[in-house]
PDB file of N, CA and C in Angstrom:
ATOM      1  N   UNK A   1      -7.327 -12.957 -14.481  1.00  0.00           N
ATOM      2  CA  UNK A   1      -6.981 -12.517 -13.153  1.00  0.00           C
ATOM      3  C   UNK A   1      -5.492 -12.778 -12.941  1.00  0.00           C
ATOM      4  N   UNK A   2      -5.007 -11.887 -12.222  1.00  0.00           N
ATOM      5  CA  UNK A   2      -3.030 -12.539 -12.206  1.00  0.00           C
ATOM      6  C   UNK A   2      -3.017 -11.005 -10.822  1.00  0.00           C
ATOM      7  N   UNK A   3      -1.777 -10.772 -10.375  1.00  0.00           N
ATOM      8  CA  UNK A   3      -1.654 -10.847  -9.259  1.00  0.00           C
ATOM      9  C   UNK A   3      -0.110  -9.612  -9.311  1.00  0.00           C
ATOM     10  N   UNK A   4       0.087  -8.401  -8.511  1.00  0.00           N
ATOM     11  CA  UNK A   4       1.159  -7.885  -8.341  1.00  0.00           C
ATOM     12  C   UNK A   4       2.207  -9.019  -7.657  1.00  0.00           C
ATOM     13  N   UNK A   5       1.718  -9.691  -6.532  1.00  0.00           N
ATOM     14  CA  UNK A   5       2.892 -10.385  -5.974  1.00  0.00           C
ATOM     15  C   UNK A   5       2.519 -11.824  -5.533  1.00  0.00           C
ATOM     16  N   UNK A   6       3.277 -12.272  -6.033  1.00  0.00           N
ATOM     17  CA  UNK A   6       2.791 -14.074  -6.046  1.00  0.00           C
ATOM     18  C   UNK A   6       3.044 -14.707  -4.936  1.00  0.00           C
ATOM     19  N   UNK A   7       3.268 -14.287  -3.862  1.00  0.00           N
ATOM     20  CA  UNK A   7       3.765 -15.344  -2.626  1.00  0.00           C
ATOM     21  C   UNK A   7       2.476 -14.948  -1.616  1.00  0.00           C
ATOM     22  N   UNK A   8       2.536 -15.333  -0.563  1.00  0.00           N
ATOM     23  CA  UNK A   8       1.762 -15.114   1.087  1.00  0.00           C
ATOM     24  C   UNK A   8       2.561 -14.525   1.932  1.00  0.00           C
ATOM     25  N   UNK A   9       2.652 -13.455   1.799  1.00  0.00           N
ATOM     26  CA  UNK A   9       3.845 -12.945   2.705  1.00  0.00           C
ATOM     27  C   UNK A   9       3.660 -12.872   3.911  1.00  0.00           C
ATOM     28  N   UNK A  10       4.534 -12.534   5.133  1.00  0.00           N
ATOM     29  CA  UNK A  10       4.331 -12.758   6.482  1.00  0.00           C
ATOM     30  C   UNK A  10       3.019 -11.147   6.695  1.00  0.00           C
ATOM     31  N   UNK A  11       2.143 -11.174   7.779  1.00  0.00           N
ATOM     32  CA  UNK A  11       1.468 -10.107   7.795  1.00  0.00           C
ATOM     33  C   UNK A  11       0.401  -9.923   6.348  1.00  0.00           C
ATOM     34  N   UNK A  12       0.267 -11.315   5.502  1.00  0.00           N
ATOM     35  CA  UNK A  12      -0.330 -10.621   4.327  1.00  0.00           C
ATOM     36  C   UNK A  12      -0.101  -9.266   3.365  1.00  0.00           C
ATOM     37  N   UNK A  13       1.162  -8.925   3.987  1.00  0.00           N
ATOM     38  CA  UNK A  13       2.066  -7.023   3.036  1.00  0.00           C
ATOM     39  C   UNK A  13       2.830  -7.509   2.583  1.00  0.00           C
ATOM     40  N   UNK A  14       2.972  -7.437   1.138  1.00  0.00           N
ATOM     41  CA  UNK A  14       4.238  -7.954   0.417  1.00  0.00           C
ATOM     42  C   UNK A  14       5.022  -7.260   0.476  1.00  0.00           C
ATOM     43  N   UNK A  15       6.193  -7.114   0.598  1.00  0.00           N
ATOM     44  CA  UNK A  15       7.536  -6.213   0.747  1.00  0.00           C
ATOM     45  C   UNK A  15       7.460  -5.763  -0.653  1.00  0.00           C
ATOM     46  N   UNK A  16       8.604  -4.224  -0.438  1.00  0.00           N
ATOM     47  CA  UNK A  16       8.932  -3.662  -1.568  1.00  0.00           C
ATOM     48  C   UNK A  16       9.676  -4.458  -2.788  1.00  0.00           C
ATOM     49  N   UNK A  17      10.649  -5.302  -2.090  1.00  0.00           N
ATOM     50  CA  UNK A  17      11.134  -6.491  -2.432  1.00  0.00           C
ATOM     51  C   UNK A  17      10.640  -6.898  -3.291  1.00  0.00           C
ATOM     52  N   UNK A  18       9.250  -7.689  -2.568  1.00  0.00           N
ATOM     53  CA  UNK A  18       8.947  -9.041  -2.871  1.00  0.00           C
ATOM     54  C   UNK A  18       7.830  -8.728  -4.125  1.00  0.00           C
ATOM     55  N   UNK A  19       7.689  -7.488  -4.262  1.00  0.00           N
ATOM     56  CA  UNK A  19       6.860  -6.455  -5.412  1.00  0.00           C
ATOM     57  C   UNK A  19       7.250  -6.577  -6.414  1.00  0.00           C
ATOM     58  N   UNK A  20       8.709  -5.842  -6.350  1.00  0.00           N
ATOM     59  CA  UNK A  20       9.708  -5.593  -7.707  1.00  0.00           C
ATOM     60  C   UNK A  20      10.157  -7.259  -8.818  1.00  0.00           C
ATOM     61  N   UNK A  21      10.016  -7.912  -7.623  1.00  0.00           N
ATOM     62  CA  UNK A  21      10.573  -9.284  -7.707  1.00  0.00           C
ATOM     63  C   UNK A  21       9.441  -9.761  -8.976  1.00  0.00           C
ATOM     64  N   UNK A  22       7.866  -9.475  -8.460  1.00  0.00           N
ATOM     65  CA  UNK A  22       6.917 -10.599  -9.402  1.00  0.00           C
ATOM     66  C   UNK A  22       6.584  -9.812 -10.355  1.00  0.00           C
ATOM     67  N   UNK A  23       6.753  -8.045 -10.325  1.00  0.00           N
ATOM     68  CA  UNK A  23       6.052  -7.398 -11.392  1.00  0.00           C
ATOM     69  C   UNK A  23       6.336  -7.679 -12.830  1.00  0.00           C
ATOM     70  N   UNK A  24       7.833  -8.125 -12.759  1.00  0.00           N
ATOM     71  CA  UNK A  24       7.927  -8.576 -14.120  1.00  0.00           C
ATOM     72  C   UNK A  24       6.926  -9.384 -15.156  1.00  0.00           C
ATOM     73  N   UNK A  25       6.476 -10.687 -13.697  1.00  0.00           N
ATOM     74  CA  UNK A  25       5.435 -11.352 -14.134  1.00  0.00           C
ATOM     75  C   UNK A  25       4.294 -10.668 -14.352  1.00  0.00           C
ATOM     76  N   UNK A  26       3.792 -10.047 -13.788  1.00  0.00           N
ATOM     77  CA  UNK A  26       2.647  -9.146 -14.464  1.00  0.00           C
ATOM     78  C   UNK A  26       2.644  -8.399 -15.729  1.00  0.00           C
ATOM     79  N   UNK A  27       3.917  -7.554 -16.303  1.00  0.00           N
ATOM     80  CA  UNK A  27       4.262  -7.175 -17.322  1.00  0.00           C
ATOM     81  C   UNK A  27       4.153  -8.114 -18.577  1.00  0.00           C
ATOM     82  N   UNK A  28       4.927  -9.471 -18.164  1.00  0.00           N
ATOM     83  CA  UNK A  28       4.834 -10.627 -19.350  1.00  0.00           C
ATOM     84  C   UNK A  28       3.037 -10.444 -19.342  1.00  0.00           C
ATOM     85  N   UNK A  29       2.190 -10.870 -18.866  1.00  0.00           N
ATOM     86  CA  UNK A  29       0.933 -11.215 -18.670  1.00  0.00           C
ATOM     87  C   UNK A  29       0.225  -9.951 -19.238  1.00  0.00           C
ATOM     88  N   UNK A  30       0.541  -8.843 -19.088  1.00  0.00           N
ATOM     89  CA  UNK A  30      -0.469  -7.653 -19.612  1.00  0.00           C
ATOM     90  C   UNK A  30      -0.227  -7.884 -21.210  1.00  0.00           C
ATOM     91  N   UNK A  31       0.929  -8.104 -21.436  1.00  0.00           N
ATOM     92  CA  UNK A  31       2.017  -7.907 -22.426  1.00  0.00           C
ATOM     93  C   UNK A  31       0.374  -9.525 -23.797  1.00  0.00           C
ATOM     94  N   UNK A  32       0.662 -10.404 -23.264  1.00  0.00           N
ATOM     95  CA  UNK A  32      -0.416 -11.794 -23.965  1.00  0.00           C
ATOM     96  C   UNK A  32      -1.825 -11.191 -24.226  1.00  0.00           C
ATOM     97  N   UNK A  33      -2.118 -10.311 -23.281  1.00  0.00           N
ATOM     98  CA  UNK A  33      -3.541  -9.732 -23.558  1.00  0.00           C
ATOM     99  C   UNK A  33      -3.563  -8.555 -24.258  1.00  0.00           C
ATOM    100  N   UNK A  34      -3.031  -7.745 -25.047  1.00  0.00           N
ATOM    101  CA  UNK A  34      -3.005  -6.538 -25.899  1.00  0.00           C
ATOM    102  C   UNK A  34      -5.143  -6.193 -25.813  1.00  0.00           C
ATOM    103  N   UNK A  35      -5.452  -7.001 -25.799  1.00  0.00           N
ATOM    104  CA  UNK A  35      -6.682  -6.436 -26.067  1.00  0.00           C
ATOM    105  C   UNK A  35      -7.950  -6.086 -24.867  1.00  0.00           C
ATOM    106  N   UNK A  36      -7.415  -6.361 -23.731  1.00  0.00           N
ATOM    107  CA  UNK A  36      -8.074  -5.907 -22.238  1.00  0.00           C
ATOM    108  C   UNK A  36      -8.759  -4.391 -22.377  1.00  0.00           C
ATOM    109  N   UNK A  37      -9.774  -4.491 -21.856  1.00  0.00           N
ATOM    110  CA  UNK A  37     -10.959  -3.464 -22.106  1.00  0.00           C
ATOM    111  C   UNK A  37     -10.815  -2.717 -20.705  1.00  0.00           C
ATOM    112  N   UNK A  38     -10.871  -3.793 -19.908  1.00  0.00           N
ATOM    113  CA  UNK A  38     -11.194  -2.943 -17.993  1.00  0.00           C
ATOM    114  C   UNK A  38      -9.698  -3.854 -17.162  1.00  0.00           C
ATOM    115  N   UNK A  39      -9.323  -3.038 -16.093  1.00  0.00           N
ATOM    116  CA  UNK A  39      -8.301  -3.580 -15.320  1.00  0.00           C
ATOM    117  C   UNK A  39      -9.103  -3.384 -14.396  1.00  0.00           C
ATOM    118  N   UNK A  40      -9.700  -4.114 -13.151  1.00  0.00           N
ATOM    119  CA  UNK A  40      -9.690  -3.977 -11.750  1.00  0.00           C
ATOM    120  C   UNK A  40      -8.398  -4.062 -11.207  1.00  0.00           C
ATOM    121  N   UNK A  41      -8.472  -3.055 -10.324  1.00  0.00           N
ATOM    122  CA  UNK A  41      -7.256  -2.828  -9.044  1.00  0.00           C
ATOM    123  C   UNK A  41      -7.768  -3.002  -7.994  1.00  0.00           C
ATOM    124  N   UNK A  42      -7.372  -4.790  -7.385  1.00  0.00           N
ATOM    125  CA  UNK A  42      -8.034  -4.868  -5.994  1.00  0.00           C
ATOM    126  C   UNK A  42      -7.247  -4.565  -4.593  1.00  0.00           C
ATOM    127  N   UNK A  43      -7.000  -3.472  -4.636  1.00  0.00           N
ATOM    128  CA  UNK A  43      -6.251  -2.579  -4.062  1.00  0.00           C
ATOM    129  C   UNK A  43      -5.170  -1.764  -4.104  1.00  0.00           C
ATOM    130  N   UNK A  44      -4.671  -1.118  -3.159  1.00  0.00           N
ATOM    131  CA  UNK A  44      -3.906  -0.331  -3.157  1.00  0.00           C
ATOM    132  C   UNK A  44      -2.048  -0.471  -3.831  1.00  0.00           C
ATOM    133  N   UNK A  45      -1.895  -1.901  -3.467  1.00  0.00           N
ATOM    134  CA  UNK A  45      -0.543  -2.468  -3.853  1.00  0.00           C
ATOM    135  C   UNK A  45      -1.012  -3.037  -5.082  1.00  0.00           C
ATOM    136  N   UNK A  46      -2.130  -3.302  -5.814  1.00  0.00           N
ATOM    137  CA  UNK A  46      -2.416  -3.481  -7.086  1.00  0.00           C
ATOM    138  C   UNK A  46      -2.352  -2.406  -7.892  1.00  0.00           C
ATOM    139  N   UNK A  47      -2.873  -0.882  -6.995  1.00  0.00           N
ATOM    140  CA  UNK A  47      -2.957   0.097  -8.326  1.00  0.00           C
ATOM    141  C   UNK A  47      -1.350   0.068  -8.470  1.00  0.00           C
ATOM    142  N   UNK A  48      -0.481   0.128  -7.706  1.00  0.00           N
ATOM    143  CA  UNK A  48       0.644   0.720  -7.975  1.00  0.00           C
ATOM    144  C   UNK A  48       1.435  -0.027  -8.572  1.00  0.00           C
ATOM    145  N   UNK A  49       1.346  -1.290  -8.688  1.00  0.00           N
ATOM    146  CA  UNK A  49       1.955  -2.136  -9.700  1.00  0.00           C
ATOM    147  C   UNK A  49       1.297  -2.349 -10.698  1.00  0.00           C
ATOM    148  N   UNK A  50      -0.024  -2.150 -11.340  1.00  0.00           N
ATOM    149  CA  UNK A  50      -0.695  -1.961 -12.188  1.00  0.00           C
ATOM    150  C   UNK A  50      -0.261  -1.066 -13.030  1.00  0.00           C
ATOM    151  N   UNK A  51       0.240   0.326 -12.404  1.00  0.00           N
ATOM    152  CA  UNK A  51       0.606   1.352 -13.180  1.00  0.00           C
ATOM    153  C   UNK A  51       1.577   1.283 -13.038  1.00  0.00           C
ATOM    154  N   UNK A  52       2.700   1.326 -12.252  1.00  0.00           N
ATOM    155  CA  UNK A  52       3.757   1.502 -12.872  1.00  0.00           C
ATOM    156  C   UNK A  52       4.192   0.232 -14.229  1.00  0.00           C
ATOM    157  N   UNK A  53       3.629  -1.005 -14.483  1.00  0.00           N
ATOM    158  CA  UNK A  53       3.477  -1.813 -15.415  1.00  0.00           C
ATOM    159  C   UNK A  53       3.221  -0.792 -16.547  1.00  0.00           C
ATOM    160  N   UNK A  54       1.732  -0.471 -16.403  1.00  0.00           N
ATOM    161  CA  UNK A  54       1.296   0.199 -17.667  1.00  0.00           C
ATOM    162  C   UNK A  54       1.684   1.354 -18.354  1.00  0.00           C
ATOM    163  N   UNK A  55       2.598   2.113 -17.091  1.00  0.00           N
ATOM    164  CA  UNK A  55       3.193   3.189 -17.310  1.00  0.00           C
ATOM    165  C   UNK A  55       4.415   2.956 -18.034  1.00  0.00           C
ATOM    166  N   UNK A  56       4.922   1.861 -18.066  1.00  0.00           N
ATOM    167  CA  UNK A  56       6.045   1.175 -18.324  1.00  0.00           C
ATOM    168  C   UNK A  56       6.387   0.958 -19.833  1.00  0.00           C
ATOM    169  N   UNK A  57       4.806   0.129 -19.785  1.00  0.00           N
ATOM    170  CA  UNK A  57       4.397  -0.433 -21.151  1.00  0.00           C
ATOM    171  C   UNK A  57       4.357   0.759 -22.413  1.00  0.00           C
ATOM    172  N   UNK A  58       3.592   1.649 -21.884  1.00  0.00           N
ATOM    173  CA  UNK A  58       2.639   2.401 -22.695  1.00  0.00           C
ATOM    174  C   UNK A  58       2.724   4.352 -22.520  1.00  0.00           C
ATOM    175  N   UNK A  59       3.792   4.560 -21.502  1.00  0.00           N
ATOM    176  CA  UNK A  59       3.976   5.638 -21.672  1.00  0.00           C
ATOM    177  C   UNK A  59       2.847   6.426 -21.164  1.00  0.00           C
ATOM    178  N   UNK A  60       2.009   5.967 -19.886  1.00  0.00           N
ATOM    179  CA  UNK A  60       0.324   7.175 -20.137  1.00  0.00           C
ATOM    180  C   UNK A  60       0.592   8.418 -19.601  1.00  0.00           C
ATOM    181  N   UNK A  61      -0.487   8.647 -20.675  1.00  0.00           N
ATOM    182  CA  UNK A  61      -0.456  10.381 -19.818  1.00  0.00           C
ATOM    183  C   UNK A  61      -1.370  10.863 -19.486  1.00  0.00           C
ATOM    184  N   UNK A  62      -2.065   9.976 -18.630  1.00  0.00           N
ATOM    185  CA  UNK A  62      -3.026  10.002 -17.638  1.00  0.00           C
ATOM    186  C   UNK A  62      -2.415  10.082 -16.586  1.00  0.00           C
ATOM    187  N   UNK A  63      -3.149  10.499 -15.744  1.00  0.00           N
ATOM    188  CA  UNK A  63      -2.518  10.961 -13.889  1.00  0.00           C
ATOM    189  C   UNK A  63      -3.468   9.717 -13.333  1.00  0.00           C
ATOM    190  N   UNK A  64      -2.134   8.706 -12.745  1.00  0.00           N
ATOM    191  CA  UNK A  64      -2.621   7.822 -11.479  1.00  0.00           C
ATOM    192  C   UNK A  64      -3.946   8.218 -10.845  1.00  0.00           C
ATOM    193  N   UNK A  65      -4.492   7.847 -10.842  1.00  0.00           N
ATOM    194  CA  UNK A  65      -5.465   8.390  -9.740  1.00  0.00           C
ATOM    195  C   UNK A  65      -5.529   8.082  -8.602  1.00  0.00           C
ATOM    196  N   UNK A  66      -6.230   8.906  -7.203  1.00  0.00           N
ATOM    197  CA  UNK A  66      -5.953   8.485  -6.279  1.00  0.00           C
ATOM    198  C   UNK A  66      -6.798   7.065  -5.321  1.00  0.00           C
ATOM    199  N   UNK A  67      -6.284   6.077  -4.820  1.00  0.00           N
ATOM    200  CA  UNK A  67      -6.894   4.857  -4.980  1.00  0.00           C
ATOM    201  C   UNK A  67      -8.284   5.439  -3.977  1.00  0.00           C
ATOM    202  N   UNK A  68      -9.525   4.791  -4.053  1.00  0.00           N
ATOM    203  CA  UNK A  68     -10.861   5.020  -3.669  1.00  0.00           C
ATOM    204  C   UNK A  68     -11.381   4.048  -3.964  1.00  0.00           C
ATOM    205  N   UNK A  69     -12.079   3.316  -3.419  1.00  0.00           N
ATOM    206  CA  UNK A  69     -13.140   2.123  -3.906  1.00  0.00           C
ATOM    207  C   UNK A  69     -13.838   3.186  -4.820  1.00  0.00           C
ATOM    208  N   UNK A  70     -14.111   2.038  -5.842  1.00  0.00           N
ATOM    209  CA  UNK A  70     -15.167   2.993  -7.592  1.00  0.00           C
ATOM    210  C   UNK A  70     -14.344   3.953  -7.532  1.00  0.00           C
ATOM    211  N   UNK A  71     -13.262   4.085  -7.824  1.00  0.00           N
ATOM    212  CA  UNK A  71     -12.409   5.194  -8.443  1.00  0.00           C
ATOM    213  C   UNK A  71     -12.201   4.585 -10.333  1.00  0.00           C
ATOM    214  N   UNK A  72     -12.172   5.030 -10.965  1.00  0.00           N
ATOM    215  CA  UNK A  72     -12.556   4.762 -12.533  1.00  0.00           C
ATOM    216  C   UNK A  72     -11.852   5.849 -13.522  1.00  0.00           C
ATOM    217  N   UNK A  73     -10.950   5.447 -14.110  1.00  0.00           N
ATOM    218  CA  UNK A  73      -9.819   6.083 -15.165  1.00  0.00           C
ATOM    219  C   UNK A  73     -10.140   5.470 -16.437  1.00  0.00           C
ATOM    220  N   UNK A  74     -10.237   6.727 -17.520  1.00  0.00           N
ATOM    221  CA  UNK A  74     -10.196   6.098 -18.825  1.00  0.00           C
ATOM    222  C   UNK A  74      -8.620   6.143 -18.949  1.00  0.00           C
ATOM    223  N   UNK A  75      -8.463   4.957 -19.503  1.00  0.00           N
ATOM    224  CA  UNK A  75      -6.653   4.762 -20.468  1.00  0.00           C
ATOM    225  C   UNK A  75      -7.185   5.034 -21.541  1.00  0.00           C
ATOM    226  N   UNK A  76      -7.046   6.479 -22.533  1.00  0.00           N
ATOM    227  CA  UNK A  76      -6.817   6.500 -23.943  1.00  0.00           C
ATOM    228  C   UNK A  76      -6.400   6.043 -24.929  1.00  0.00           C
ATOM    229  N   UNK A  77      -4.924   5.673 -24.226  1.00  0.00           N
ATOM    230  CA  UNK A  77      -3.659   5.117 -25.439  1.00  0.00           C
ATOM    231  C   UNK A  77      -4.213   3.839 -25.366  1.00  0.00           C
ATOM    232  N   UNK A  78      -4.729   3.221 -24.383  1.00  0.00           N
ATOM    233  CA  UNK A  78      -5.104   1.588 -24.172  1.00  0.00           C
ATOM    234  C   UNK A  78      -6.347   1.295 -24.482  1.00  0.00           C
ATOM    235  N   UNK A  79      -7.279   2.434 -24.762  1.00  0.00           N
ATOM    236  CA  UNK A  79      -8.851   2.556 -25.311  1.00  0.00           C
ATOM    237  C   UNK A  79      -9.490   1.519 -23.812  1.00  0.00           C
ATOM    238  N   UNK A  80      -8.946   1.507 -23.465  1.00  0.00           N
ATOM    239  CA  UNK A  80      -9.228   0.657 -21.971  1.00  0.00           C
ATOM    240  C   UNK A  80      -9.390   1.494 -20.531  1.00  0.00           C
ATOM    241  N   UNK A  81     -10.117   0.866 -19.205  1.00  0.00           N
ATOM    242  CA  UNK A  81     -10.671   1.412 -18.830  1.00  0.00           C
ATOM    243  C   UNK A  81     -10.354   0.978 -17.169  1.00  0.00           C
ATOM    244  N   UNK A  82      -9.565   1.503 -16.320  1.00  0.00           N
ATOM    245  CA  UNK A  82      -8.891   1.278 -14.845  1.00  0.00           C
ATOM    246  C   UNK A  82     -10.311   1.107 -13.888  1.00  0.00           C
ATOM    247  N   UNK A  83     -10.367   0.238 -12.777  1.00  0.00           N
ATOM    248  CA  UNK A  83     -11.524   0.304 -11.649  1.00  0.00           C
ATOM    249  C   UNK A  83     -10.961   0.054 -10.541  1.00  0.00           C
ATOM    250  N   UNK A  84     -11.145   0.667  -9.447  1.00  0.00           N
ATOM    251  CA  UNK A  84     -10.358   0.452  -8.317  1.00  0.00           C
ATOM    252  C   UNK A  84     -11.475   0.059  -7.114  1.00  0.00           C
ATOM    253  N   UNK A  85     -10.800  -1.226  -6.352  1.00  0.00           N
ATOM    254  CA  UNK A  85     -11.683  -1.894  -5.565  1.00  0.00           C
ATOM    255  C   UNK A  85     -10.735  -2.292  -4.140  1.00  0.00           C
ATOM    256  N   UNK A  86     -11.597  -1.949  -3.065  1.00  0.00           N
ATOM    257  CA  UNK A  86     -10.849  -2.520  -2.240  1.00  0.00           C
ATOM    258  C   UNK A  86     -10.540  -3.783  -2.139  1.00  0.00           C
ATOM    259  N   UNK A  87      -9.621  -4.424  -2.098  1.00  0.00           N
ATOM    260  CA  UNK A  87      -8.709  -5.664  -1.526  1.00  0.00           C
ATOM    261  C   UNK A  87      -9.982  -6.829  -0.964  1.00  0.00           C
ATOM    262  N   UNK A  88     -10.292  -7.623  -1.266  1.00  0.00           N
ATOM    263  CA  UNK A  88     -11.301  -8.680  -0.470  1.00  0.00           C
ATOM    264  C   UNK A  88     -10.998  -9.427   0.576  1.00  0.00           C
ATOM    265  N   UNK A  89      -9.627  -8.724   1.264  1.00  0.00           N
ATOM    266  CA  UNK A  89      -9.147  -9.764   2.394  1.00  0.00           C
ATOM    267  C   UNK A  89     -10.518  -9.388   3.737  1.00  0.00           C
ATOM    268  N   UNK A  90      -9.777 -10.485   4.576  1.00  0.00           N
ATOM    269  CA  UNK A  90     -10.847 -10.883   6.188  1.00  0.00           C
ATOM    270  C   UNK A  90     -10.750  -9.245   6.700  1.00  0.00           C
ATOM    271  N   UNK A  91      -9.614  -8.533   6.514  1.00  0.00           N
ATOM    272  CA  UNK A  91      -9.291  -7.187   7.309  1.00  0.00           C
ATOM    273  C   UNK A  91     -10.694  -6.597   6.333  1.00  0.00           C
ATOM    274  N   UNK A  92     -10.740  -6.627   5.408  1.00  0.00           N
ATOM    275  CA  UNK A  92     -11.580  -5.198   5.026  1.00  0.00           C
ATOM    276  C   UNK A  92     -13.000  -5.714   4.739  1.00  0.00           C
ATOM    277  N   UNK A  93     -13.140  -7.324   4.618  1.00  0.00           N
ATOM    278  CA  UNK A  93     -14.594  -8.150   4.744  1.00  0.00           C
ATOM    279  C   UNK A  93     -15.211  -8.073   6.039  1.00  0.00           C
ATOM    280  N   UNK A  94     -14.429  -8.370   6.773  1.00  0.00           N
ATOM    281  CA  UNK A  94     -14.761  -8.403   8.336  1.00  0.00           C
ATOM    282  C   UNK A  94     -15.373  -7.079   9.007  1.00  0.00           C
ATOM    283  N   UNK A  95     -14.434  -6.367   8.731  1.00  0.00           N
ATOM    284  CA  UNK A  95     -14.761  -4.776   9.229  1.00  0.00           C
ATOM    285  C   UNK A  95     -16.057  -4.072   8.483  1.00  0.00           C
ATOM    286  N   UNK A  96     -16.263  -4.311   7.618  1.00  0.00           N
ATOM    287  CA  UNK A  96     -17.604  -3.956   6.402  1.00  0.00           C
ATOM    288  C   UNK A  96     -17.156  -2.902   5.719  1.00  0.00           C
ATOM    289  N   UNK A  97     -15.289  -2.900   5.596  1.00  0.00           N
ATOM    290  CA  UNK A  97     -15.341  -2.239   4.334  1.00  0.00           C
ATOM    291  C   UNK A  97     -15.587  -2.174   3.217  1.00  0.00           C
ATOM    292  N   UNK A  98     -15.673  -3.250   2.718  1.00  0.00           N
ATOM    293  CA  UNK A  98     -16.000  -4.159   1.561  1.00  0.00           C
ATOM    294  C   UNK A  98     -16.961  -5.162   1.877  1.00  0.00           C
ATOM    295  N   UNK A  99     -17.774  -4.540   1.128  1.00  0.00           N
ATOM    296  CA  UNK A  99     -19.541  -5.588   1.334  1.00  0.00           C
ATOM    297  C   UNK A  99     -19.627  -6.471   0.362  1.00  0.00           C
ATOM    298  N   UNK A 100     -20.375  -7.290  -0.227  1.00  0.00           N
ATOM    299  CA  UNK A 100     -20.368  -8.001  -1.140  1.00  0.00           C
ATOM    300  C   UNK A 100     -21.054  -7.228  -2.211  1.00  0.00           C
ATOM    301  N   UNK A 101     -21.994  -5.899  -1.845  1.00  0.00           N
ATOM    302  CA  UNK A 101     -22.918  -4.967  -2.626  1.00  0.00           C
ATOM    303  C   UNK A 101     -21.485  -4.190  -3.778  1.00  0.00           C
ATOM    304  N   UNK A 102     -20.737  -3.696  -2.567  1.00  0.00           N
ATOM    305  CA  UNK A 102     -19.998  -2.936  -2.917  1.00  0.00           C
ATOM    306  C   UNK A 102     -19.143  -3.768  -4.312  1.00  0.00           C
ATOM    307  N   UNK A 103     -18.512  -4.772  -3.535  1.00  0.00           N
ATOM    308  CA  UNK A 103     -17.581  -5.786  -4.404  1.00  0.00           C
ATOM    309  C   UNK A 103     -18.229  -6.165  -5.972  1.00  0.00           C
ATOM    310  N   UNK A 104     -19.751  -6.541  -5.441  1.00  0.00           N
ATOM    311  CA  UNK A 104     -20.389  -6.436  -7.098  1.00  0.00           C
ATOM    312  C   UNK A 104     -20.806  -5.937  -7.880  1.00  0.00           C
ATOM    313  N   UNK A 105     -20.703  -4.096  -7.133  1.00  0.00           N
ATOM    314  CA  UNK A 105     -20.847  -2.882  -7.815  1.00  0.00           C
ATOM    315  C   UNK A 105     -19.744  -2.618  -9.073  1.00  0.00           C
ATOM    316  N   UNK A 106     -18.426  -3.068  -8.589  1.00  0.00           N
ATOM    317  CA  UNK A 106     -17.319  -2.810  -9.208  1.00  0.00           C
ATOM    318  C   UNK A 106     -17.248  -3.842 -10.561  1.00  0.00           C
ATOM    319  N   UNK A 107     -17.948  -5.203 -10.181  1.00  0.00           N
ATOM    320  CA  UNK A 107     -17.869  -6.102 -11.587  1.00  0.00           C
ATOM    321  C   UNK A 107     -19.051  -5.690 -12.806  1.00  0.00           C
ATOM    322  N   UNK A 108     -19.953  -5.464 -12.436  1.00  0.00           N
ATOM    323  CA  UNK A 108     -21.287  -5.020 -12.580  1.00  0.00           C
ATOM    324  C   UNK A 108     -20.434  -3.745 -13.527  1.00  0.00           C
ATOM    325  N   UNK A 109     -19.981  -2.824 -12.658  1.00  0.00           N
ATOM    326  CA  UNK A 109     -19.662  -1.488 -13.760  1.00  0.00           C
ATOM    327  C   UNK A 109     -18.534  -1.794 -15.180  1.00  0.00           C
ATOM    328  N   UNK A 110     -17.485  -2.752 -14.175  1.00  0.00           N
ATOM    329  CA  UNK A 110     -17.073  -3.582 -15.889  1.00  0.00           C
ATOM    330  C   UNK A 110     -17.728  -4.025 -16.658  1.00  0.00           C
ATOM    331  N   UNK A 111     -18.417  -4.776 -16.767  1.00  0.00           N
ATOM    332  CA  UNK A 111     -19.374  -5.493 -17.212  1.00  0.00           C
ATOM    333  C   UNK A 111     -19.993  -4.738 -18.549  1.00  0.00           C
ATOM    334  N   UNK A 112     -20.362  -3.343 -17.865  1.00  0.00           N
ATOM    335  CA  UNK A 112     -21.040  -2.381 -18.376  1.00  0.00           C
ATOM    336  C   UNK A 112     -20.229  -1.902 -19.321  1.00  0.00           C
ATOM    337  N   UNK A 113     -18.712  -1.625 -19.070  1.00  0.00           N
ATOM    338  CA  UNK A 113     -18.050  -1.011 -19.788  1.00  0.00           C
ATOM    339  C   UNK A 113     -17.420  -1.776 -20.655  1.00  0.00           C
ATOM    340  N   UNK A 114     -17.333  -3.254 -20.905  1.00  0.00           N
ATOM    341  CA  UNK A 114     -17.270  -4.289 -21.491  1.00  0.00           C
ATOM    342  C   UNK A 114     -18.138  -4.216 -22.655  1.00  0.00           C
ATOM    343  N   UNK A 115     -19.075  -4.379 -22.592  1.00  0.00           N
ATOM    344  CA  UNK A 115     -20.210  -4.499 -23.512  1.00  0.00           C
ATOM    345  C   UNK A 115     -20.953  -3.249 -24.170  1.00  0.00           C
TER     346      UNK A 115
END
């Protein structure tokens, strides 16, 4: 597990800033695992530092997809496999955007695609 942006920012929104600033760290970190099967994206500021990382890394030529809870991309070049989940904060727990059904739908389908 590791993280687009490492601080608590004011409002819980990390600045564009404060993005550019940690992605590096994410890059080192994708960079130790060469052999990752599934990426969850727990949200929206995850897919996009997710990919532009991987896009970075690896050149894909796959099309971003557009973020959706259970939205699901094969990476070819990475034989690996993208899942997109909403964010588990109080905003989207609270409201019942994110159920716990939902949340363990998304590990559950790694899982699957893991094994």
């Amino acid at each position: 597990m590791t993280a687009v942006a490492r601080c608590a920012p004011p409002d819980n929104k990390p600045t564009p800033e404060e993005i550019a600033t940690c992605l590096p760290y994410l890059g080192a970190e994708i960079k130790m695992f060469p052999q990752v099967k599934v990426f969850v994206a727990l949200g929206q500021i995850a897919l996009n530092g997710l990919w532009k990382i991987l896009s970075t890394q690896h050149a894909l030529i796959e099309k971003k997809p557009k973020f959706a809870h259970g939205a699901h991309l094969y990476l070819s070049q990475l034989d690996a496999h993208l899942l997109c989940s909403y964010h588990p904060s109080q905003q989207n727990t609270f409201t019942g955007r994110l159920t716990e059904v939902k949340f363990d739908s998304i590990f559950k389908k790694a899982r699957e695609l893991i094994l």
